[in-house]
PDB file of N, CA and C in Angstrom:
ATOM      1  N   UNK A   1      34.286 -27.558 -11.592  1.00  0.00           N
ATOM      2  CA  UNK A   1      34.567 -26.165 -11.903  1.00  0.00           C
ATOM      3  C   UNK A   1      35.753 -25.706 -11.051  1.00  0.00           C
ATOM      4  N   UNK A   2      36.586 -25.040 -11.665  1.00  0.00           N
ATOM      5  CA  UNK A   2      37.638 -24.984 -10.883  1.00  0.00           C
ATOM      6  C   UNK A   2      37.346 -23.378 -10.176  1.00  0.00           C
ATOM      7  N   UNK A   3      37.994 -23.035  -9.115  1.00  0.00           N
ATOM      8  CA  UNK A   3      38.259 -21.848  -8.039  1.00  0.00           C
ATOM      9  C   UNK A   3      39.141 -20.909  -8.731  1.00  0.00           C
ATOM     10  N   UNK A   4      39.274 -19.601  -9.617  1.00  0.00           N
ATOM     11  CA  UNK A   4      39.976 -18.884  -9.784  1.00  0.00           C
ATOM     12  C   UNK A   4      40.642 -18.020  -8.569  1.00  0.00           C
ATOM     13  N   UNK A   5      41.990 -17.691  -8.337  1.00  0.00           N
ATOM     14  CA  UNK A   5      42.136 -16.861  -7.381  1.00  0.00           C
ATOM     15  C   UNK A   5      42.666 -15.488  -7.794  1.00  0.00           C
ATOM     16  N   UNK A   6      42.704 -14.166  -7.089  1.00  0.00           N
ATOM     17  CA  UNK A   6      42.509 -13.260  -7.348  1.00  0.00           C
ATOM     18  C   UNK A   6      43.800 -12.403  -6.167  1.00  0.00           C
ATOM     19  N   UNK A   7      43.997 -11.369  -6.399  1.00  0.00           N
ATOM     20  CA  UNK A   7      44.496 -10.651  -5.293  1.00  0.00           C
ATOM     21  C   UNK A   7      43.952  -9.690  -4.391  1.00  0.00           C
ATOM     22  N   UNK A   8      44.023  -9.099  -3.363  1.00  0.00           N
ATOM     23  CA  UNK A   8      43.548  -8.330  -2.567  1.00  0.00           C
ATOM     24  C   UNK A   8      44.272  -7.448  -2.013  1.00  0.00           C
ATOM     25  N   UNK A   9      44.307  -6.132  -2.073  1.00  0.00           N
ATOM     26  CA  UNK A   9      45.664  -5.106  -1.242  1.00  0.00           C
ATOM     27  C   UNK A   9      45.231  -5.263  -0.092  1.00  0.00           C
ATOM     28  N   UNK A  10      46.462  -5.836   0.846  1.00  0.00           N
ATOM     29  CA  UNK A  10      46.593  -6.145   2.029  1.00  0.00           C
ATOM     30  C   UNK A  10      47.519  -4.727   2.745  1.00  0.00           C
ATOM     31  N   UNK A  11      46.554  -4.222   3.311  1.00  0.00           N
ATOM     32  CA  UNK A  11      47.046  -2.878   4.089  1.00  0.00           C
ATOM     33  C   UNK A  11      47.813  -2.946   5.804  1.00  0.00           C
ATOM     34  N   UNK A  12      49.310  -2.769   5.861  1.00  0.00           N
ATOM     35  CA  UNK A  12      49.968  -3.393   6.906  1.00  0.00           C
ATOM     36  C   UNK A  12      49.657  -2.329   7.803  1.00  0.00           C
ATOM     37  N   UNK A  13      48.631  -2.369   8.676  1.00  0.00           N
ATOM     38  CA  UNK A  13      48.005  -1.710   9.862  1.00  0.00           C
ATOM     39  C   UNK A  13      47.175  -2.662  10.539  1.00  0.00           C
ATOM     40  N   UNK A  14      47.537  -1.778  11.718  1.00  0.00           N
ATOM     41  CA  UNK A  14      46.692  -3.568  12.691  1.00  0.00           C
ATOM     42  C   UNK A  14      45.336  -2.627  13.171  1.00  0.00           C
ATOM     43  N   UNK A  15      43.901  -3.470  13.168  1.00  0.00           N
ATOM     44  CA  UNK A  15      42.750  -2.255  13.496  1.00  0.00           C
ATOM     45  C   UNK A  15      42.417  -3.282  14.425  1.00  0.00           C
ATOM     46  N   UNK A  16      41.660  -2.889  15.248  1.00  0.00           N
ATOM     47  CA  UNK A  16      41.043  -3.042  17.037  1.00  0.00           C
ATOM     48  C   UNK A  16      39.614  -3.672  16.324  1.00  0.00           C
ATOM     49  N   UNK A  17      39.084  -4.625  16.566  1.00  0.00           N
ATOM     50  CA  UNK A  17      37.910  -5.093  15.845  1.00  0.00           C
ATOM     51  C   UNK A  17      37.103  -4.610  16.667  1.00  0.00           C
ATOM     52  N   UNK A  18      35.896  -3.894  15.852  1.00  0.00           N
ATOM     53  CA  UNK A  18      34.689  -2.939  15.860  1.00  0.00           C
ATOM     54  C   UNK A  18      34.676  -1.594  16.189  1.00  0.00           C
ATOM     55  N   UNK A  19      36.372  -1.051  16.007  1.00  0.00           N
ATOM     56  CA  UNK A  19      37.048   0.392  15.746  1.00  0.00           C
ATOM     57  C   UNK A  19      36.885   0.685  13.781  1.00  0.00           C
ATOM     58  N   UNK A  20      36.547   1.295  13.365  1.00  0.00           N
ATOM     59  CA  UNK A  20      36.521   1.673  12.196  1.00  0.00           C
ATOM     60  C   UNK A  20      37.862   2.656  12.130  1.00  0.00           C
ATOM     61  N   UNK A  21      38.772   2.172  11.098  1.00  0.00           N
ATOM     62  CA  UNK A  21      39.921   2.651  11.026  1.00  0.00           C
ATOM     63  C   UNK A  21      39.995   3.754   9.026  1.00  0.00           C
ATOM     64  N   UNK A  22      40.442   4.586   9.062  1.00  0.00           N
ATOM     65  CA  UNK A  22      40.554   5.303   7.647  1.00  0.00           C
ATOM     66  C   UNK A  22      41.678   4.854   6.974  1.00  0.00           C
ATOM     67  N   UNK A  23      42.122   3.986   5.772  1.00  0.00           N
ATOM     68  CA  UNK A  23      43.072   3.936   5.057  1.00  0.00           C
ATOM     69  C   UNK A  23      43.424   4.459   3.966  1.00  0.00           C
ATOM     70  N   UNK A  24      44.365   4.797   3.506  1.00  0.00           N
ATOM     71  CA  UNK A  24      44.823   5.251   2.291  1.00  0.00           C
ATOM     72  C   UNK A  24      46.244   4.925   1.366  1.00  0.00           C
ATOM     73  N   UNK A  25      45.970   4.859   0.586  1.00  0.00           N
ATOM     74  CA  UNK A  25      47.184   3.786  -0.404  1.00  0.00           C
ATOM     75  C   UNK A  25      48.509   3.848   0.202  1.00  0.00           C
ATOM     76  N   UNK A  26      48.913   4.504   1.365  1.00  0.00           N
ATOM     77  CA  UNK A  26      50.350   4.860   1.425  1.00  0.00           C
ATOM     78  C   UNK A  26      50.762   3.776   2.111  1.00  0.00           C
ATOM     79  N   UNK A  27      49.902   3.086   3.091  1.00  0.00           N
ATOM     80  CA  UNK A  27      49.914   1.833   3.780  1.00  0.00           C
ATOM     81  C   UNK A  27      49.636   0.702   3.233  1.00  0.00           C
ATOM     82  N   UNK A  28      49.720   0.761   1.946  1.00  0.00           N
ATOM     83  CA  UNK A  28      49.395  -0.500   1.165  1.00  0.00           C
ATOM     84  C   UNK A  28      50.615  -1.333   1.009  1.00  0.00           C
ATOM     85  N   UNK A  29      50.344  -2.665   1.406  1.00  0.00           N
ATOM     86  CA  UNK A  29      51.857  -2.983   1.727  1.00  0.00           C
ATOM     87  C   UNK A  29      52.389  -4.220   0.358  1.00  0.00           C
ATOM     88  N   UNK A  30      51.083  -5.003   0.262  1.00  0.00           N
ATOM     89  CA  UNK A  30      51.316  -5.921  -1.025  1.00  0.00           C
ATOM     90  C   UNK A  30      49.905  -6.588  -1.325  1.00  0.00           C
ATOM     91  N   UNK A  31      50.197  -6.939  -2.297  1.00  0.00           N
ATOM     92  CA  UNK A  31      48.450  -7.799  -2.758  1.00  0.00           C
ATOM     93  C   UNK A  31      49.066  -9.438  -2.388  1.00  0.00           C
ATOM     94  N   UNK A  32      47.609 -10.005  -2.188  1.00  0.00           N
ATOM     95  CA  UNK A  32      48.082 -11.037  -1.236  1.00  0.00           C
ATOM     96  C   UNK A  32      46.696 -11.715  -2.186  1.00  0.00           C
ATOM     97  N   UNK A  33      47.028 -13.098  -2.675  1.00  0.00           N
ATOM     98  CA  UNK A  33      46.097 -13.985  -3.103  1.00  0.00           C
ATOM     99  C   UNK A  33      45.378 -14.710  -2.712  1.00  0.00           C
ATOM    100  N   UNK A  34      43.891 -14.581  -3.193  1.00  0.00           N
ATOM    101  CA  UNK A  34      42.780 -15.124  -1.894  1.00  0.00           C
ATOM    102  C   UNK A  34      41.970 -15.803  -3.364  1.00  0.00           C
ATOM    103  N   UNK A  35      41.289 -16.806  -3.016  1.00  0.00           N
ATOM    104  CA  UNK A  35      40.224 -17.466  -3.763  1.00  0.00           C
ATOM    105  C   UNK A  35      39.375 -16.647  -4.629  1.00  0.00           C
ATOM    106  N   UNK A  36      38.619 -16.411  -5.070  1.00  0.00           N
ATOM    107  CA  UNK A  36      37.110 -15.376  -5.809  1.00  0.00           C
ATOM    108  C   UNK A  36      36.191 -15.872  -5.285  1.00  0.00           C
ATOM    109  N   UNK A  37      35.835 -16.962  -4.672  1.00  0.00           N
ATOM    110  CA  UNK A  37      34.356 -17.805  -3.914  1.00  0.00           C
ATOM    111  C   UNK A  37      34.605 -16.241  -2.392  1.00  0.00           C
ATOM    112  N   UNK A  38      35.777 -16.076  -1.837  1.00  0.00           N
ATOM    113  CA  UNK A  38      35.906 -15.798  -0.331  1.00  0.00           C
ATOM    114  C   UNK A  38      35.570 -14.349  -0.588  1.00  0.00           C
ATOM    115  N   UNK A  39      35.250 -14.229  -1.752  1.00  0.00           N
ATOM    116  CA  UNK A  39      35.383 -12.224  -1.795  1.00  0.00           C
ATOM    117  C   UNK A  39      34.265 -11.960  -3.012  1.00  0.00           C
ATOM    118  N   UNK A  40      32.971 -12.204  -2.494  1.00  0.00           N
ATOM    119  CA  UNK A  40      32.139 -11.690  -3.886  1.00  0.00           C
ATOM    120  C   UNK A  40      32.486 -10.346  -4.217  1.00  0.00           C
ATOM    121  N   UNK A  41      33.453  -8.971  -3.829  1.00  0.00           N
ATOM    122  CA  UNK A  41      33.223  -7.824  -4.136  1.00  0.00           C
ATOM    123  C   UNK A  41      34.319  -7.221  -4.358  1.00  0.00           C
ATOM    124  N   UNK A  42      35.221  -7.819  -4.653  1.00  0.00           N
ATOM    125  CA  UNK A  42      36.571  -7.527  -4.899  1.00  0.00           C
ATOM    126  C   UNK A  42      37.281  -6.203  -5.148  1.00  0.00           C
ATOM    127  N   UNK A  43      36.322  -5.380  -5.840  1.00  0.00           N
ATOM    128  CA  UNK A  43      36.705  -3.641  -6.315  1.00  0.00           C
ATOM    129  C   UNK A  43      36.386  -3.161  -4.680  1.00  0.00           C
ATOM    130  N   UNK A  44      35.797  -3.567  -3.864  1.00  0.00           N
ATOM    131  CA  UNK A  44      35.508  -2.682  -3.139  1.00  0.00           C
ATOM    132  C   UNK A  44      36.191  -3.594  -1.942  1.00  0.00           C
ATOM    133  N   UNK A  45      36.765  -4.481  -1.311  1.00  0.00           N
ATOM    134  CA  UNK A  45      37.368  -5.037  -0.765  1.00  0.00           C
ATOM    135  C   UNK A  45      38.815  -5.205  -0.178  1.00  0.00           C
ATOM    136  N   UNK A  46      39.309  -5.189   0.967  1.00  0.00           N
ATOM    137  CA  UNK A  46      40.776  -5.356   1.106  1.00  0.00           C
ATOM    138  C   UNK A  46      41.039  -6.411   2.402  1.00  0.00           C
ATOM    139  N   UNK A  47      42.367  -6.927   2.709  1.00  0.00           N
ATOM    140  CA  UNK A  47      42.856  -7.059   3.709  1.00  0.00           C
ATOM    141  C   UNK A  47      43.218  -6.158   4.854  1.00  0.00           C
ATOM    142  N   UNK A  48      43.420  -6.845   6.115  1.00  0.00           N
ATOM    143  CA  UNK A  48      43.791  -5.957   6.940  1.00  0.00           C
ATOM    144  C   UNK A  48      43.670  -7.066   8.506  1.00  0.00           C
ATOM    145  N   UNK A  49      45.027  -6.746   9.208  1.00  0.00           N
ATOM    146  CA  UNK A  49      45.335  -7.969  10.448  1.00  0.00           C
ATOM    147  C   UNK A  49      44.269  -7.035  11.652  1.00  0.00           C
ATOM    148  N   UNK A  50      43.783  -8.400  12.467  1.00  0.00           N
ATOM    149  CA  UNK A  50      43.113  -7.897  13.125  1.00  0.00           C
ATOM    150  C   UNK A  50      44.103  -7.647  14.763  1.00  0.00           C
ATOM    151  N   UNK A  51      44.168  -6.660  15.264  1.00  0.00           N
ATOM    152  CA  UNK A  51      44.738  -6.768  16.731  1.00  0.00           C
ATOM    153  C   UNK A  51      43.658  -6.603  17.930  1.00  0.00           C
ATOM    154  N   UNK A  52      43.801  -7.733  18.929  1.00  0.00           N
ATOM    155  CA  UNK A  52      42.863  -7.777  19.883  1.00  0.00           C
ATOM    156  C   UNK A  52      41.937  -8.975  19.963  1.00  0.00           C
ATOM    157  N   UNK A  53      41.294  -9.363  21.167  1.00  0.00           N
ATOM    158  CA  UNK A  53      40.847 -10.979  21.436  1.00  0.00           C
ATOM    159  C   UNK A  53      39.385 -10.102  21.641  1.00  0.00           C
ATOM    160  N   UNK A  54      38.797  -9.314  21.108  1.00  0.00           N
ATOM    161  CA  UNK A  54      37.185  -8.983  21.136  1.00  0.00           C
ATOM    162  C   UNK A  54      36.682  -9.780  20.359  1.00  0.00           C
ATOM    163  N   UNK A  55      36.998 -10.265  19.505  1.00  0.00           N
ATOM    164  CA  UNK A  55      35.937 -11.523  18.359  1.00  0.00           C
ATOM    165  C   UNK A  55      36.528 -12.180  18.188  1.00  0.00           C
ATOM    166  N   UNK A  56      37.093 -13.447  19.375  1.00  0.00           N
ATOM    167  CA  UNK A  56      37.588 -14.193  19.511  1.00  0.00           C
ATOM    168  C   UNK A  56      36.376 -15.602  19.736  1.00  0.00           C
ATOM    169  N   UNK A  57      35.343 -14.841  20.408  1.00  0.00           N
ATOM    170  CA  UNK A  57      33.871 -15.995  19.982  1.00  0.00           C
ATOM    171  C   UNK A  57      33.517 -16.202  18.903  1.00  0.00           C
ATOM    172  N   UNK A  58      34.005 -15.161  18.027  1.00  0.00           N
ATOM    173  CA  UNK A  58      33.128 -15.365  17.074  1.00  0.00           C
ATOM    174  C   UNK A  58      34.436 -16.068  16.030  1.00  0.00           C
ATOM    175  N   UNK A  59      35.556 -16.265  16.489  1.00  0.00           N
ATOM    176  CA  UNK A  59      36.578 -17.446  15.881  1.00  0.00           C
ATOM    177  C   UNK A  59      37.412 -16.120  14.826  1.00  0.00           C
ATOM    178  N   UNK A  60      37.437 -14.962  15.558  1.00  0.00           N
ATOM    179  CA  UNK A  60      38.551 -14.293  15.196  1.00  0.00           C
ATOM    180  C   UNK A  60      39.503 -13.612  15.754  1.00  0.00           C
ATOM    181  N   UNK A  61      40.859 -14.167  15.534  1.00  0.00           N
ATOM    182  CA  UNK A  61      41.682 -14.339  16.949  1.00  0.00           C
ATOM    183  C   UNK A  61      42.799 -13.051  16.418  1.00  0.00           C
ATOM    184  N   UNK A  62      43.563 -12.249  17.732  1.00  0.00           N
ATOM    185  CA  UNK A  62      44.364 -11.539  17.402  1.00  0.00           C
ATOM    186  C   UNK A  62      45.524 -12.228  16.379  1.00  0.00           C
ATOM    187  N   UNK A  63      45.697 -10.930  15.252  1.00  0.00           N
ATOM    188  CA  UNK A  63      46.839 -11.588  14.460  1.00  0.00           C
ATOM    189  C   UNK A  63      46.272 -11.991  13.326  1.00  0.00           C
ATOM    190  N   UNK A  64      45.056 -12.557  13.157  1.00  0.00           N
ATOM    191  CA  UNK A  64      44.190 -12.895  11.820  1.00  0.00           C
ATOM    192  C   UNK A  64      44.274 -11.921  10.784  1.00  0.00           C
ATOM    193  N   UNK A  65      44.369 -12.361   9.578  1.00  0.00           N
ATOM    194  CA  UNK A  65      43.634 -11.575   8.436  1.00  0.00           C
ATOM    195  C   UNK A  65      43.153 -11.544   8.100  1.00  0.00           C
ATOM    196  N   UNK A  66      41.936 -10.802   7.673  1.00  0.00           N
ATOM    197  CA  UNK A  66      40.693 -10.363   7.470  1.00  0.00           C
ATOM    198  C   UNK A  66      40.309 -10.103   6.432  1.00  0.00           C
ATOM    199  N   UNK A  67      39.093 -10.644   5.352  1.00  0.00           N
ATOM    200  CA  UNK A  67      38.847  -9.689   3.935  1.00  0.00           C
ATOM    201  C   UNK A  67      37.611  -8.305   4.478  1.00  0.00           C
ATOM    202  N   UNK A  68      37.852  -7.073   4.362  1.00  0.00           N
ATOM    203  CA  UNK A  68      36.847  -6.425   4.739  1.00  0.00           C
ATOM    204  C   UNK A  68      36.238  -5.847   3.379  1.00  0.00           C
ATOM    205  N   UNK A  69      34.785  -5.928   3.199  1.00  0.00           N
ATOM    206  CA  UNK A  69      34.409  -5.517   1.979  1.00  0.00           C
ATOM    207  C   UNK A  69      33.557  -4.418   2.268  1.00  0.00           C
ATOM    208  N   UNK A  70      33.692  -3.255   1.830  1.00  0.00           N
ATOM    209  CA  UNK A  70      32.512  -1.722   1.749  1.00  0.00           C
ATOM    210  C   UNK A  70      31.947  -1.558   1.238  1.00  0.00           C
ATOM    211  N   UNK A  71      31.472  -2.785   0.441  1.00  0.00           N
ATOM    212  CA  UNK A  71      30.249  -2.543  -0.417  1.00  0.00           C
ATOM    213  C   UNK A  71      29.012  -2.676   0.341  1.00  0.00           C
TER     214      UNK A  71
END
């Protein structure tokens, strides 16, 4: 079975991991193509770089990109 891939609006703002940040379309910078397995929720989902070494145990390092989903 093959992997369809999909896009995701990747919002160019850097958020502090476990700061909850407010976005809105004006910072939307481009859609960026990610798998459909990595994002069951896609309508409700985006990118966004992480800044800061706080979840760096948990193997997420400053500079990463992130799928965050609000569903």
């Amino acid at each position: 079975k093959r992997i369809k891939p999909m896009t995701l609006p990747y919002f160019d703002v850097k958020v502090v991991a476990g700061f909850p940040i407010p976005l809105n379309n004006d910072e939307l910078a481009q859609d960026i193509e990610v798998l459909k397995m990595l994002c069951p929720h896609p309508d409700s989902s985006y990118l966004i770089r992480v800044q800061g070494r706080s979840m760096i145990e948990a193997g997420v390092n400053d500079g990463d990109i992130i799928i965050v989903d609000k569903s």
